[in-house]
C-alpha atoms as a PDB file:
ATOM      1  CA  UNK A   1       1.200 -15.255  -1.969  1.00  0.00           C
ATOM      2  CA  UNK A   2      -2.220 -14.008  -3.388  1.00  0.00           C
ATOM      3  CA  UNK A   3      -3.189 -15.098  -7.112  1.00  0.00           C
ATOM      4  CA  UNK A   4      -4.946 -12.619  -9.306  1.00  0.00           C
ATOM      5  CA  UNK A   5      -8.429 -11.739  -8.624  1.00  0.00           C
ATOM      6  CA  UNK A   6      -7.939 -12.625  -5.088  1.00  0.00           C
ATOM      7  CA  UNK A   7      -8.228  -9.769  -1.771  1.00  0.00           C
ATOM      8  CA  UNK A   8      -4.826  -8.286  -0.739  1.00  0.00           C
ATOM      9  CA  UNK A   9      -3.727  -8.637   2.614  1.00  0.00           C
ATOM     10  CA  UNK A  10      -4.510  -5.748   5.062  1.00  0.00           C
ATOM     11  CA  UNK A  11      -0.802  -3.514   5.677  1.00  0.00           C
ATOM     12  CA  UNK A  12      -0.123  -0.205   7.389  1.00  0.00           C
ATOM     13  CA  UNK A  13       2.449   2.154   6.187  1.00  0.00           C
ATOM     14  CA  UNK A  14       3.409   5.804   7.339  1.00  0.00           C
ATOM     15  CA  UNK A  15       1.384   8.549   5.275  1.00  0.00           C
ATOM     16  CA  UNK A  16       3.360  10.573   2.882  1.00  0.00           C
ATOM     17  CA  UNK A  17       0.702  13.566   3.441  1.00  0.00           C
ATOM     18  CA  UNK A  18       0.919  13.768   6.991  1.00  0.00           C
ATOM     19  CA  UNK A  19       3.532  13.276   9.318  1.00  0.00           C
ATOM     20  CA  UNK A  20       3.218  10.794  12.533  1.00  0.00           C
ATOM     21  CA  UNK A  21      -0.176   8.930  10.571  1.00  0.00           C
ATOM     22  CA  UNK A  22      -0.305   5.605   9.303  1.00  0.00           C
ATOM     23  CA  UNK A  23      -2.832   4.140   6.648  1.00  0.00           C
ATOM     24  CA  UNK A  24      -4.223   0.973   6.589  1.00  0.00           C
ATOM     25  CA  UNK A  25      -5.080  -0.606   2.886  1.00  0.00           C
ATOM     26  CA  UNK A  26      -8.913  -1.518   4.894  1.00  0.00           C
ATOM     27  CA  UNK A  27      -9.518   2.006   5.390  1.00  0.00           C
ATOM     28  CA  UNK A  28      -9.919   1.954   1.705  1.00  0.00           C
ATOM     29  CA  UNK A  29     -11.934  -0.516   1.196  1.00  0.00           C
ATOM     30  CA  UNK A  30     -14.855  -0.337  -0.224  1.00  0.00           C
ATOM     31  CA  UNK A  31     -14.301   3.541  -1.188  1.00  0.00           C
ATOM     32  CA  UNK A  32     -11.498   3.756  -3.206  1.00  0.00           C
ATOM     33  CA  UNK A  33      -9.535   1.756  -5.971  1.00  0.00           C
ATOM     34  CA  UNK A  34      -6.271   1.443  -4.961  1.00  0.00           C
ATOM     35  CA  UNK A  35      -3.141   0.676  -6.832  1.00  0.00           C
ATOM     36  CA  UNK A  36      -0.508  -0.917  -5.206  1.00  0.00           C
ATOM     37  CA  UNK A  37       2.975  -0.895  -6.977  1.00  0.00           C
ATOM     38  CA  UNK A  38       6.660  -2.007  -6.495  1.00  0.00           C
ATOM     39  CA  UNK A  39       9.743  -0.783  -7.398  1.00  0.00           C
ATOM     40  CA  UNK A  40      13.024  -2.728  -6.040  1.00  0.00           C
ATOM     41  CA  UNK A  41      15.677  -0.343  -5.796  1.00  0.00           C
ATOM     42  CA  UNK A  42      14.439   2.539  -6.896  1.00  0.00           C
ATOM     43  CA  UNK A  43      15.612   4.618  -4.390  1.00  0.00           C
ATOM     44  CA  UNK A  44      18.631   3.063  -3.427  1.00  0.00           C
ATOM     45  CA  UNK A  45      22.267   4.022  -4.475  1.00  0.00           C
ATOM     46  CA  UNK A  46      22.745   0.647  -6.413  1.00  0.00           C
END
């Protein structure tokens, strides 16, 4: 698990803007901030 301060680790997901691409958190790097947050269950029927 990183601690505070340190680099995340590099992930892909599927692009909300366009369909059949996939972003990489490194293709920001460097260029953008990026924020990075977590919601458990927040779109689930529980």
């Amino acid at each position: 698990m990183p601690e505070v301060g340190e680099m995340a680790p590099d992930f892909e997901l599927k692009s909300n803007l366009e369909k059949d691409k996939k972003v990489r958190l490194s293709d920001f790097r460097g260029k953008n901030n990026v924020v990075i947050a977590f919601y458990p269950l927040a779109w689930t029927p529980v």
